[in-house]
Every structure is written in C-alpha cells, then in structure tokens.
C-alpha atoms as a PDB file:
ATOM      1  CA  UNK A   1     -15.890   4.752 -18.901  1.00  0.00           C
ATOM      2  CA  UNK A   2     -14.519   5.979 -22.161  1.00  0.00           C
ATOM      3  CA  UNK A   3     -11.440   6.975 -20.613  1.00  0.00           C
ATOM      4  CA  UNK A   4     -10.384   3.242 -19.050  1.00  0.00           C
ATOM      5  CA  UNK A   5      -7.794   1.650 -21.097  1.00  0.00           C
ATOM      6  CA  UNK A   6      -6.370  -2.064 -21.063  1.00  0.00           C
ATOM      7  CA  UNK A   7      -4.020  -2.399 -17.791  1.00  0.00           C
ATOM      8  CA  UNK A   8      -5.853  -0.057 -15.647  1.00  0.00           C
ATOM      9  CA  UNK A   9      -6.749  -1.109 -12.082  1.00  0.00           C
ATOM     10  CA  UNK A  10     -10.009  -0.476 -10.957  1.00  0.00           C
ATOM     11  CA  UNK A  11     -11.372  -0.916  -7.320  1.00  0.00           C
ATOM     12  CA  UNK A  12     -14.607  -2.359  -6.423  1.00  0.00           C
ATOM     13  CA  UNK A  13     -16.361  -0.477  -3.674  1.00  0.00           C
ATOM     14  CA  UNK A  14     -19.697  -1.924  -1.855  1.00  0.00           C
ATOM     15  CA  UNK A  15     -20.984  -0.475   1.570  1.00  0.00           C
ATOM     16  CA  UNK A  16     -17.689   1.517   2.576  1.00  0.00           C
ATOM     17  CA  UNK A  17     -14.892  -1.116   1.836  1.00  0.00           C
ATOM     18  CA  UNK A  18     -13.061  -2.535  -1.404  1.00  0.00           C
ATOM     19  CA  UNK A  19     -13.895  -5.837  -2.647  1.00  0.00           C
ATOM     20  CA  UNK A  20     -11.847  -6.557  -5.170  1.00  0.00           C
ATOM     21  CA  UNK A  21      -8.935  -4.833  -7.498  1.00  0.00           C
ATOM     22  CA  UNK A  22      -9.728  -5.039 -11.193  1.00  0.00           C
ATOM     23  CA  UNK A  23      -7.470  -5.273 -14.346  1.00  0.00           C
ATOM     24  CA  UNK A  24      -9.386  -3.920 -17.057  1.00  0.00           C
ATOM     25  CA  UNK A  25      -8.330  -6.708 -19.852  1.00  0.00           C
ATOM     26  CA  UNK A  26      -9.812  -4.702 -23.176  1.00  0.00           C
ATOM     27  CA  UNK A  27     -10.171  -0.919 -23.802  1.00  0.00           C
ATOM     28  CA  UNK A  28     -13.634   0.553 -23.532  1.00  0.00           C
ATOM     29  CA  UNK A  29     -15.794  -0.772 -26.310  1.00  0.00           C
ATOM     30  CA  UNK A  30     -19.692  -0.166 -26.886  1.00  0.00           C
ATOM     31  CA  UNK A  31     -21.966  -2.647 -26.342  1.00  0.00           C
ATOM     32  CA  UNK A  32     -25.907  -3.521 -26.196  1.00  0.00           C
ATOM     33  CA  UNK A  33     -26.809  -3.765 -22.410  1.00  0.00           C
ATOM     34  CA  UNK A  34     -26.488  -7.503 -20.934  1.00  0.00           C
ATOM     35  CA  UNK A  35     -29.622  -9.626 -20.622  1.00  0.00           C
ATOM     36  CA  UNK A  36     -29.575  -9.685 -16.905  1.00  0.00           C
ATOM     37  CA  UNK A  37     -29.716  -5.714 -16.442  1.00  0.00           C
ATOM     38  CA  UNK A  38     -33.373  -5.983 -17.932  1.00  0.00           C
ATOM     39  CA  UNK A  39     -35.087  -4.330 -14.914  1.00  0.00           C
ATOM     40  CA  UNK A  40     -32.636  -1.929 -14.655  1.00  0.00           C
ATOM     41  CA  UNK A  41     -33.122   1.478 -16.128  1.00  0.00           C
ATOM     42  CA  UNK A  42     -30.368   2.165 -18.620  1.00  0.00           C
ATOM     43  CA  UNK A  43     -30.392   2.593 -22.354  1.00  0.00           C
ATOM     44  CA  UNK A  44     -30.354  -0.447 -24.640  1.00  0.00           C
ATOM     45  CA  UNK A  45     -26.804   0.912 -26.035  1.00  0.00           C
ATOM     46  CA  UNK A  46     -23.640   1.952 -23.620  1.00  0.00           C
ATOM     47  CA  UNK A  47     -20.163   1.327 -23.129  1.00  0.00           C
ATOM     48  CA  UNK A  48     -18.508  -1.722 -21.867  1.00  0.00           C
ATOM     49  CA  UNK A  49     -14.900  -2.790 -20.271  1.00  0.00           C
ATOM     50  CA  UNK A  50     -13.785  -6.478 -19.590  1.00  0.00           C
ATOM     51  CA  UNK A  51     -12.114  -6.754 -16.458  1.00  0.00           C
ATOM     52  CA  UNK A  52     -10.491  -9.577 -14.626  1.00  0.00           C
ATOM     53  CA  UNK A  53     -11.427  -9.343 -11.022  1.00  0.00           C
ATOM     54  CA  UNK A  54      -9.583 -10.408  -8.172  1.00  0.00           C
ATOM     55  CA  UNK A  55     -11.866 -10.846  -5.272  1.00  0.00           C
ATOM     56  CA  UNK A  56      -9.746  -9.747  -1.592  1.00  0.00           C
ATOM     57  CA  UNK A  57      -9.734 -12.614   1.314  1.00  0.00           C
ATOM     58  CA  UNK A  58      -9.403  -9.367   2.976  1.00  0.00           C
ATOM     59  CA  UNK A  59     -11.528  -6.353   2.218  1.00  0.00           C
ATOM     60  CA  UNK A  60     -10.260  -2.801   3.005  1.00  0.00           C
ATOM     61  CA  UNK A  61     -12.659  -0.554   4.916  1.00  0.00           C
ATOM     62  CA  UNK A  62     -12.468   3.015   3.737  1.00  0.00           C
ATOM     63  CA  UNK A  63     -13.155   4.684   6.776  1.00  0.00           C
ATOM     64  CA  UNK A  64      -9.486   2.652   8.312  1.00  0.00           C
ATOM     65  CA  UNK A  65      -7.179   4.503   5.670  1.00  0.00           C
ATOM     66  CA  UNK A  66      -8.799   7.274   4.506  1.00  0.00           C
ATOM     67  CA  UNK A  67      -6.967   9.683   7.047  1.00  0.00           C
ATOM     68  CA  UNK A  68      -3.407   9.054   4.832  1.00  0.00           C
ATOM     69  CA  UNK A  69      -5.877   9.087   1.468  1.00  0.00           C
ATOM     70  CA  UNK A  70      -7.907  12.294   1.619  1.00  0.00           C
ATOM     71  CA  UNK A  71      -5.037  15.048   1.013  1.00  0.00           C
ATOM     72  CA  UNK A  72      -4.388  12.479  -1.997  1.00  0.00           C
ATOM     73  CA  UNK A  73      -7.691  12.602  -3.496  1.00  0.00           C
ATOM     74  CA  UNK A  74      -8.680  14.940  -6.414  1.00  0.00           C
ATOM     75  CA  UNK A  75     -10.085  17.937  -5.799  1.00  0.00           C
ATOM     76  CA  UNK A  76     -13.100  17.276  -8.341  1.00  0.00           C
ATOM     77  CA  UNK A  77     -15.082  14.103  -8.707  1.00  0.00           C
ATOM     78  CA  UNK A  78     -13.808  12.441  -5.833  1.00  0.00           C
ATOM     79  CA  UNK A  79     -15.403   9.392  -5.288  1.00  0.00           C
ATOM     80  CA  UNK A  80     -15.600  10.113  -1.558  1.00  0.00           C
ATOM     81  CA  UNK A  81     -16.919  12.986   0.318  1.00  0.00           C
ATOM     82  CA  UNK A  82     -14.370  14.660   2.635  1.00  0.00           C
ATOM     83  CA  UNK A  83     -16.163  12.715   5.493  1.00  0.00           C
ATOM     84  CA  UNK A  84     -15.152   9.609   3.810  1.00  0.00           C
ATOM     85  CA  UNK A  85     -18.184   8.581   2.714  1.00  0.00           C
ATOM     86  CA  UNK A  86     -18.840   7.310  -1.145  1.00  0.00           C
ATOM     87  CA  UNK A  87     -20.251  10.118  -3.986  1.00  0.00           C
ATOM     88  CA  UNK A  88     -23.149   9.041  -5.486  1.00  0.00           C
ATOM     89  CA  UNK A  89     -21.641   7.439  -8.802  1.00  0.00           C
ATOM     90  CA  UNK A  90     -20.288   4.249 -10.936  1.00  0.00           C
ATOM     91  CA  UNK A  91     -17.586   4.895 -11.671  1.00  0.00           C
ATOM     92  CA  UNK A  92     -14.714   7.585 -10.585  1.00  0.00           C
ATOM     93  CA  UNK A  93     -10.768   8.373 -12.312  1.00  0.00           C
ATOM     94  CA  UNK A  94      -8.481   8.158  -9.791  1.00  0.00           C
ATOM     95  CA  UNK A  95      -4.841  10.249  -9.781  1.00  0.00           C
ATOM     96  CA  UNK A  96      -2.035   7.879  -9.695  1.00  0.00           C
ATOM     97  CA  UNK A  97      -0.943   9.042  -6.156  1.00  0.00           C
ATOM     98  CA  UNK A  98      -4.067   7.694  -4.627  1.00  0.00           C
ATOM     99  CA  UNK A  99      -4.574   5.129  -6.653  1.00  0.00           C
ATOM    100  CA  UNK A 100      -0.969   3.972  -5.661  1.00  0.00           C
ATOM    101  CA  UNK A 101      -1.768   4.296  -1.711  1.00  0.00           C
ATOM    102  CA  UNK A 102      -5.001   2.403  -2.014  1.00  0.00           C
ATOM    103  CA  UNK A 103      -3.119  -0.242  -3.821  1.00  0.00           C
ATOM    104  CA  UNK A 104      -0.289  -0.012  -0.796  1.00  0.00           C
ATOM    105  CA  UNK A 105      -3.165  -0.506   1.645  1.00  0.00           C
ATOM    106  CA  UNK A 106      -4.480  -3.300  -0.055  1.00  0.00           C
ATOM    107  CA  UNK A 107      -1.277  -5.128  -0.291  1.00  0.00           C
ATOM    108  CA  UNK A 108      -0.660  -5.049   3.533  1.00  0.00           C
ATOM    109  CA  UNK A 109      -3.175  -7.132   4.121  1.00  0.00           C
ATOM    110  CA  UNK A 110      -3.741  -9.490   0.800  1.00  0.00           C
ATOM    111  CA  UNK A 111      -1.262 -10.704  -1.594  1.00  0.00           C
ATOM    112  CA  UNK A 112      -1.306  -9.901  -4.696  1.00  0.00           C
ATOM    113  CA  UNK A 113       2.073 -10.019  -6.081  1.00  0.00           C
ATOM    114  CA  UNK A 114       0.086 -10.523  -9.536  1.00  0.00           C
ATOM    115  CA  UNK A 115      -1.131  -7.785  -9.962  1.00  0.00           C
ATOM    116  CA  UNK A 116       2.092  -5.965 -10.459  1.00  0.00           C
ATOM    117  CA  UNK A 117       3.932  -8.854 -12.245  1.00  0.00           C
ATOM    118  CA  UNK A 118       0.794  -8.884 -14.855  1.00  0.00           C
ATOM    119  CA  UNK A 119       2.011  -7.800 -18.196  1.00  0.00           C
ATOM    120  CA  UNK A 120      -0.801  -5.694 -18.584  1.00  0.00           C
ATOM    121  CA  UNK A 121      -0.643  -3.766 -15.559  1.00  0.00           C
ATOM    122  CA  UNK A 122       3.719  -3.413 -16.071  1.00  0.00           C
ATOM    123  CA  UNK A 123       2.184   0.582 -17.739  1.00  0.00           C
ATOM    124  CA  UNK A 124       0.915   1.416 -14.201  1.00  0.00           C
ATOM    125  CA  UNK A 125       3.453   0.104 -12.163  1.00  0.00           C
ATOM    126  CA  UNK A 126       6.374   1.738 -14.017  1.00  0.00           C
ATOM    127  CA  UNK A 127       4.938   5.275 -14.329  1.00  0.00           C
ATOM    128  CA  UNK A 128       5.613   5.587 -10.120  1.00  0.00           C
ATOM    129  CA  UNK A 129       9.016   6.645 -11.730  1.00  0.00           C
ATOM    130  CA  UNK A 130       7.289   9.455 -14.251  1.00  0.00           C
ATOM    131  CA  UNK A 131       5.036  10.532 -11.713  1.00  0.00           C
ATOM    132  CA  UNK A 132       8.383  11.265  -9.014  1.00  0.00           C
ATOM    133  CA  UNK A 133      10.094  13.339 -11.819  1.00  0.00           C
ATOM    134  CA  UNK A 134       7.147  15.787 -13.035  1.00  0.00           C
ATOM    135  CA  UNK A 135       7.955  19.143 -12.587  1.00  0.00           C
ATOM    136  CA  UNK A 136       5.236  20.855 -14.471  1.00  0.00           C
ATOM    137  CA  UNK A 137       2.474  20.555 -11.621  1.00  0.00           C
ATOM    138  CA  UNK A 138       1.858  23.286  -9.092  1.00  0.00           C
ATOM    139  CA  UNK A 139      -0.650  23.937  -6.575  1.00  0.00           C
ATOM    140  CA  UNK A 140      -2.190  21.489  -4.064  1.00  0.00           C
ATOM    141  CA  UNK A 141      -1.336  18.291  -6.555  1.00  0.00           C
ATOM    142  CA  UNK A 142       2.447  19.342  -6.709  1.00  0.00           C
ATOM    143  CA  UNK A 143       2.555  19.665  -2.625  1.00  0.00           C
ATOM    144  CA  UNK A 144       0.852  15.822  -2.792  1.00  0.00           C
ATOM    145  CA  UNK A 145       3.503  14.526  -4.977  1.00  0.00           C
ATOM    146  CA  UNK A 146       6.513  15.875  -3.333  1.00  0.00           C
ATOM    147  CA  UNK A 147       4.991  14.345  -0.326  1.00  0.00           C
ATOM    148  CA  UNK A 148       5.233  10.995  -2.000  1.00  0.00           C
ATOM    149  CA  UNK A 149       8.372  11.466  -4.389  1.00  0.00           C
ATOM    150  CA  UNK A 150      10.004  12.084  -0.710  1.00  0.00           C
ATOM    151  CA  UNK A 151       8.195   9.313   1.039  1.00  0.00           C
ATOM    152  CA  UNK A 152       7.478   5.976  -1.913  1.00  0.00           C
ATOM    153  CA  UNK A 153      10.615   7.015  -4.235  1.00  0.00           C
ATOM    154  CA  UNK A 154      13.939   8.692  -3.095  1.00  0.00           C
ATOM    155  CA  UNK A 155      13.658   7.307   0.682  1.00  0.00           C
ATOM    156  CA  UNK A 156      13.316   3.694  -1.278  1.00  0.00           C
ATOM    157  CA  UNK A 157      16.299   5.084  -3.273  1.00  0.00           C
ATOM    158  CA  UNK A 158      17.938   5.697  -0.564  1.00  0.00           C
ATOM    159  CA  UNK A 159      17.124   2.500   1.512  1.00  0.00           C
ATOM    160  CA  UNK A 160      17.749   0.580  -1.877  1.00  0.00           C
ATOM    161  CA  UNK A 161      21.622   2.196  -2.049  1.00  0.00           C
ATOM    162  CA  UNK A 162      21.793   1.294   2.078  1.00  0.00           C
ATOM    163  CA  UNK A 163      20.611  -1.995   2.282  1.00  0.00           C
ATOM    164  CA  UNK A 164      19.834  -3.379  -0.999  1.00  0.00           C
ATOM    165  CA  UNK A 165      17.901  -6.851   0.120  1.00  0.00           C
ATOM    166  CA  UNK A 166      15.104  -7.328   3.221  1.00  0.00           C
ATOM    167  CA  UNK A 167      16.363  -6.561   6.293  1.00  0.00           C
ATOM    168  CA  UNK A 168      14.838  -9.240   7.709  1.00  0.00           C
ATOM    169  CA  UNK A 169      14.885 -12.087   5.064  1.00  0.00           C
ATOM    170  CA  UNK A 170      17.287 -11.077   2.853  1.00  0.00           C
ATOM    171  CA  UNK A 171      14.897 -11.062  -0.698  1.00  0.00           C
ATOM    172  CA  UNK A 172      17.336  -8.832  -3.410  1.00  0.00           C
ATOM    173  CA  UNK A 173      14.555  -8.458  -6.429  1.00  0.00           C
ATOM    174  CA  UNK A 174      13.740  -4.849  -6.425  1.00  0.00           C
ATOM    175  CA  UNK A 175      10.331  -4.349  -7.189  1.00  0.00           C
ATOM    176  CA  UNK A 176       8.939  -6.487  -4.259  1.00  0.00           C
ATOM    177  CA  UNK A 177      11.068  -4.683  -1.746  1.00  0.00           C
ATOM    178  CA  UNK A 178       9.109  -2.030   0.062  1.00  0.00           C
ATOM    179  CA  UNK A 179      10.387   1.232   2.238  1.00  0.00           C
ATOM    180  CA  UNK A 180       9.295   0.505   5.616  1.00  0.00           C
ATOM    181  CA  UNK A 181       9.443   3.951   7.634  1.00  0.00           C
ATOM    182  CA  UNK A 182       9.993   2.212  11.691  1.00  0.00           C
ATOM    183  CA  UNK A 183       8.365   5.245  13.097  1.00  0.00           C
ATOM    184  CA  UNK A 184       5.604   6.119  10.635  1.00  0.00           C
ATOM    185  CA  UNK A 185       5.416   9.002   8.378  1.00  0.00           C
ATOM    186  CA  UNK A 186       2.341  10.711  10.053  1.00  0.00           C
ATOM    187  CA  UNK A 187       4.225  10.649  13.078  1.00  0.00           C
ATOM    188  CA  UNK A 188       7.159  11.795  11.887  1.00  0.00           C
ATOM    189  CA  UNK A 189       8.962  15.751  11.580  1.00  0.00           C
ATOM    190  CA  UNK A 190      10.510  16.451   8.068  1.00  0.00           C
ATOM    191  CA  UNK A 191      13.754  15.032   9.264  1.00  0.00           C
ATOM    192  CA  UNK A 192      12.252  12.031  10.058  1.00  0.00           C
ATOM    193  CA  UNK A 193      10.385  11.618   7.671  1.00  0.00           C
ATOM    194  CA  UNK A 194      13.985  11.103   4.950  1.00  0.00           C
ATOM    195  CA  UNK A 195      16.291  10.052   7.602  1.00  0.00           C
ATOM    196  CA  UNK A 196      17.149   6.583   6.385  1.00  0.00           C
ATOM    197  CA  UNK A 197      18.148   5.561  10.243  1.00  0.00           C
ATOM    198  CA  UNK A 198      13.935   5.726  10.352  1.00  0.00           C
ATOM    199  CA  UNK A 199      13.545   2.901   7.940  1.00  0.00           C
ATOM    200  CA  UNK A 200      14.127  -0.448   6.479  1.00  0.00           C
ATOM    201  CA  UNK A 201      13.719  -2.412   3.304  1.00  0.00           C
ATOM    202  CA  UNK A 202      11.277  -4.999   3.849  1.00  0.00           C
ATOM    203  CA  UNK A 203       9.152  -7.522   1.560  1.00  0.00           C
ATOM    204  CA  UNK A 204       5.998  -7.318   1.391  1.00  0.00           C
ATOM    205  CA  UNK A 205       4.555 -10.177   4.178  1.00  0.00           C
ATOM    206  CA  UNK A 206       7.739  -8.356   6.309  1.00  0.00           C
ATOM    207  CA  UNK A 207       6.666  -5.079   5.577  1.00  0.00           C
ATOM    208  CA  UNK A 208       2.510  -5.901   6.887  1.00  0.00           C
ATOM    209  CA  UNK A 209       3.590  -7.219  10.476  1.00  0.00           C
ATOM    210  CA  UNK A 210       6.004  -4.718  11.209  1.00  0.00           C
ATOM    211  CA  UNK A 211       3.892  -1.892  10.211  1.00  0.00           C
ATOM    212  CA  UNK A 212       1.096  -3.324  11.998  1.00  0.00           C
ATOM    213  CA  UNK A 213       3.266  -4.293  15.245  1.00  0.00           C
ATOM    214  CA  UNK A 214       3.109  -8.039  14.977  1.00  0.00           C
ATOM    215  CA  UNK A 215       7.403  -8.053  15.181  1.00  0.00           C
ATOM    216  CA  UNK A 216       9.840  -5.484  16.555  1.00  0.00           C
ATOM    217  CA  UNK A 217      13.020  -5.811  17.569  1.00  0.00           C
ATOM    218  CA  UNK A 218      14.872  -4.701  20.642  1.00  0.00           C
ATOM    219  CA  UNK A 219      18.431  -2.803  20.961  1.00  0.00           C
ATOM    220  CA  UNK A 220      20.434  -5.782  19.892  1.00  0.00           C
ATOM    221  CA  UNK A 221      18.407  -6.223  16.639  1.00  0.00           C
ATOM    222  CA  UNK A 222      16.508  -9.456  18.150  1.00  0.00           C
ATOM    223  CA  UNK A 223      12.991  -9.993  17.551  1.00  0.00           C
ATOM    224  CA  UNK A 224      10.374  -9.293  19.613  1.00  0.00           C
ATOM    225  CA  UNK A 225       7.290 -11.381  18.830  1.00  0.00           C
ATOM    226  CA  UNK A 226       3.655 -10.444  19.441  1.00  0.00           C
ATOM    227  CA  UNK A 227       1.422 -12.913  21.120  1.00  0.00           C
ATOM    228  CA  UNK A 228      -1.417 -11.982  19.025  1.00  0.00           C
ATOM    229  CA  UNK A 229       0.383 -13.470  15.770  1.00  0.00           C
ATOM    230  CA  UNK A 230      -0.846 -17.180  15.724  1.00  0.00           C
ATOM    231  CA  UNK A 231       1.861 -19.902  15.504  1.00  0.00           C
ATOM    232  CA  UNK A 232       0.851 -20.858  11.799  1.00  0.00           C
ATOM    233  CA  UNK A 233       1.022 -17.283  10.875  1.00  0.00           C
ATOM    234  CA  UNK A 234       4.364 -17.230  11.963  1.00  0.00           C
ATOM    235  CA  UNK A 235       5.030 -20.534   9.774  1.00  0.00           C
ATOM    236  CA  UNK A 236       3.567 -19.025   6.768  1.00  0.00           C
ATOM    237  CA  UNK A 237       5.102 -15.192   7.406  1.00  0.00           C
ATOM    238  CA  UNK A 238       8.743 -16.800   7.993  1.00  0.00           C
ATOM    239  CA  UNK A 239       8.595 -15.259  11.484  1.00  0.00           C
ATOM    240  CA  UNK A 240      10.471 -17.223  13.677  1.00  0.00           C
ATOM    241  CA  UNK A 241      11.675 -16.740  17.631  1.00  0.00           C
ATOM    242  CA  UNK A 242      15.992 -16.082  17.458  1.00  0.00           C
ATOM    243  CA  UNK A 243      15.809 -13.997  14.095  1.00  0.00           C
ATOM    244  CA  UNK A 244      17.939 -11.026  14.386  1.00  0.00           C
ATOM    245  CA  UNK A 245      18.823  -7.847  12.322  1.00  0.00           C
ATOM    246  CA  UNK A 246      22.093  -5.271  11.973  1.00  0.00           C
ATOM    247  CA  UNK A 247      21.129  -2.355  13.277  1.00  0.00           C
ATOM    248  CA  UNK A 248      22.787   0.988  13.877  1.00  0.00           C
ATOM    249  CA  UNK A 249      23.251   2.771  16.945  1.00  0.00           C
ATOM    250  CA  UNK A 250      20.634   5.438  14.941  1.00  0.00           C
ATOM    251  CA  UNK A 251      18.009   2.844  14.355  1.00  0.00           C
ATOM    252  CA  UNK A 252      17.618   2.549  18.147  1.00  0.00           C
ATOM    253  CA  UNK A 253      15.408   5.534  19.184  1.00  0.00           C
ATOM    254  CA  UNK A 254      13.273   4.709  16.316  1.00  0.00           C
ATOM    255  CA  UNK A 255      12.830   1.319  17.056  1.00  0.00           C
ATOM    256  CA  UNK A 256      12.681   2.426  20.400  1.00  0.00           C
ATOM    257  CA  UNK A 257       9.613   4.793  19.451  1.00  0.00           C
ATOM    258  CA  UNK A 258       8.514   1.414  17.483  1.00  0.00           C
ATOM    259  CA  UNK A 259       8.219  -0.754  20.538  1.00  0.00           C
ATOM    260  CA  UNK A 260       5.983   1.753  22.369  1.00  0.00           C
ATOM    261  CA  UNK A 261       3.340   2.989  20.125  1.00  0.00           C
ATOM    262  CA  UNK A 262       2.985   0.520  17.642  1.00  0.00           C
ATOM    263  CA  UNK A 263       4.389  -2.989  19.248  1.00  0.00           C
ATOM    264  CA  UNK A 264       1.161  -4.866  19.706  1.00  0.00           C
ATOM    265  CA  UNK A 265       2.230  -6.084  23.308  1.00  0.00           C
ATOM    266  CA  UNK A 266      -1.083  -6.926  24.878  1.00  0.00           C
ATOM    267  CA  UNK A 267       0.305  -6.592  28.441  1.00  0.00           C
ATOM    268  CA  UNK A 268       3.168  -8.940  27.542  1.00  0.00           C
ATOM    269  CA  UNK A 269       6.569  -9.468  25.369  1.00  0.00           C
ATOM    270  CA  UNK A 270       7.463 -12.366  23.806  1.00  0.00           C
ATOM    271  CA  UNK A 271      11.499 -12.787  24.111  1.00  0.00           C
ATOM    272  CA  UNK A 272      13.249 -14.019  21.776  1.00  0.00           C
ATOM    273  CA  UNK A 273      15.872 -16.947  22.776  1.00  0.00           C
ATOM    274  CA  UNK A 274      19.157 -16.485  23.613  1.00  0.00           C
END
C-alpha cells in the first residue's frame, strides 16, 4: 500500500475476473479504519488510498488471457499462481509489462479511452517509451521486455512510419492507434512476428473485431463481415458492408492465414457488395 502513488492503475479482482480499473487519485495516506469494516479484523490504524473506480460493462476473466500474461508476471509476489489462480492477498505491485497487457486486454473489450487521456494517469502511459529503451535489465525480465519493445513499440514504430492513420477508418492521432499483428504474435516465427506486411494500424473499436474475427478482408482488400456481429454493432463499430483497404501483395498470405483460423465464419461468409 505504501508504495501506490497518485496516477497508478489498480485492477479489481473478485472470483477469477477484473471488475474494474482503478486510478488511485491521492498518494497513500494513514488513516483510522472506516466505520463499516467494524466486524472485520484489522487494526484501528492503517493505510489508505483514494481511488476513482471505473466499473467494466465487460469483465475480463483471468483464466481467458493469462496464457499471453504468465511469462509477464513477476517472479515474486505474483498475484496469481502459475495455474492462474489468485495468491492469497490484497493487494499485489505489478511490473509495467503486465500491467500494460492486462490494460490491452481490457481495452479490447471496454472503452476506456479515459483512462489514458486522464491527466493523472499521462506518468503511466508515457513511461511505455522508458520501459522500451532500458538496457540495464538482464535475466528473465530483460527476455520479457525485448519481447514487448519488439512487439507494443518498434513494430508500432514501424507501422506508424508505414501507414500513419487506421487502416480501416483513417483516425491520424497517435496515441489511440494500436499495432494490430493480422496473424497473431503467438502464432507467429521471429520473422513474423516484425514483418510489418503481418500488421496494421488500427483504432481501438477496429483493432477488437479484427483481432477477435468479427471483420477480415479478402485478396482485394474488401471486407468480409461475420454474421455473428449484430447489425447495431456494426452501426456503433463503423463496420459497414463495401468498406475496403490497400493492401500489398505481402499482406495476402497473412490475411490469408487471418481468414482461416481466426475469421469467425460460423459455416458462412458474408460478401461484401460489389
């Protein structure tokens, strides 16, 4: 507790899924226990934080992304077991490189474009760029962070330098732009995994139904529409039937890859117009 500063994120965790993500508004401060912890066991002095809380429409189950988080997670005082199952505990410092992954996760399915235009959180989401250039780690945490320097910040460099805007909408600003590997990382050889021809720049809502194979697109860069993604979803997503995208002739075997494994089809294609 001590250690949680004004601007951290903190995420809530009850029966195996996240809540909520926190914003700690007030460095950690001592305080008499509150009036409604009566029956609980804890000394009448202890140390407090203010957060604001922002509750998720949709929760994150641990157990669905904790094969990408475990070879991120600190080797000491983890708050999960290497089953994926919650340590007995309140609270737990995460390193940056999961805490940056479970945010990722989060943001595929819930919005929360405030939390990283918040003032207070501006500390977290700018040290991505500190954490890329240390080079005074070693060990199992410097193999983690090369992993994600090459994945989160020089293949969005790279993308960034490529493309500069969505692919598919055309949004410009920076910081909301995401790099979208087409076939995913954990899937992918080292070449793969840095080939820019293996991803695009997407926005955020873009970003969630590609990488969850709600869109594709086929060789001529038209989209390819799942029937599982409700017409209002579309409305609200800016997904519409006739969109189309540049590709490259390198793009294809990805996308290709794309359509096949992660293309939620259900039996059935829905083709765009002419």
């Amino acid at each position: 507790m001590k250690k949680v500063k004004e601007g951290h994120i903190v995420f809530s965790v009850i029966k195996g899924k996240i809540v909520s993500v926190g914003t700690a508004i007030s460095h950690c401060y001592t305080s008499i226990k509150p009036w409604d912890f009566d029956k609980i066991q804890w000394a009448e002095e202890g140390w407090k934080v203010d957060l604001e809380y922002n509750s998720l429409v949709e929760p994150i189950y641990i157990k669905d992304i904790f094969d990408g988080l475990k070879e991120l997670l600190p080797e000491k005082y983890s708050p999960f077991t290497k089953e994926g199952k919650g340590n007995q505990g309140y609270l737990y410092e995460l390193n940056k490189i999961s805490g940056e992954y479970i945010l990722k996760k989060i943001q595929e399915k819930n919005y929360l474009n405030h939390i990283l235009n918040n003032n207070s959180n501006q500390g977290y989401v700018k040290e991505r760029s500190v954490i890329y250039d240390s080079s005074d780690l070693t060990g199992r945490e410097k193999d983690q962070l090369v992993k994600v320097r090459i994945g989160q910040g020089k293949f969005k460099q790279l993308l960034l330098k490529r493309y500069g805007k969505c692919h598919i909408c055309g949004l410009v600003q920076e910081e909301f732009l995401i790099a979208s590997h087409i076939k995913p990382w954990k899937d992918c050889d080292e070449k793969e995994k840095v080939d820019t021809n293996n991803g695009f720049l997407l926005c955020p809502h873009h970003d969630a139904v590609f990488d969850r194979g709600y869109i594709t697109f086929n060789n001529e860069g038209e989209i390819i529409i799942s029937n599982e993604l409700s017409y209002s979803a579309k409305i609200l997503l800016n997904i519409r039937d006739g969109m189309k995208i540049e590709l490259d002739e390198h793009n294809k075997k990805y996308l290709s890859w794309h359509r096949q494994n992660i293309f939620r089809s259900m039996g059935q294609l829905i083709v765009p117009h002419e």
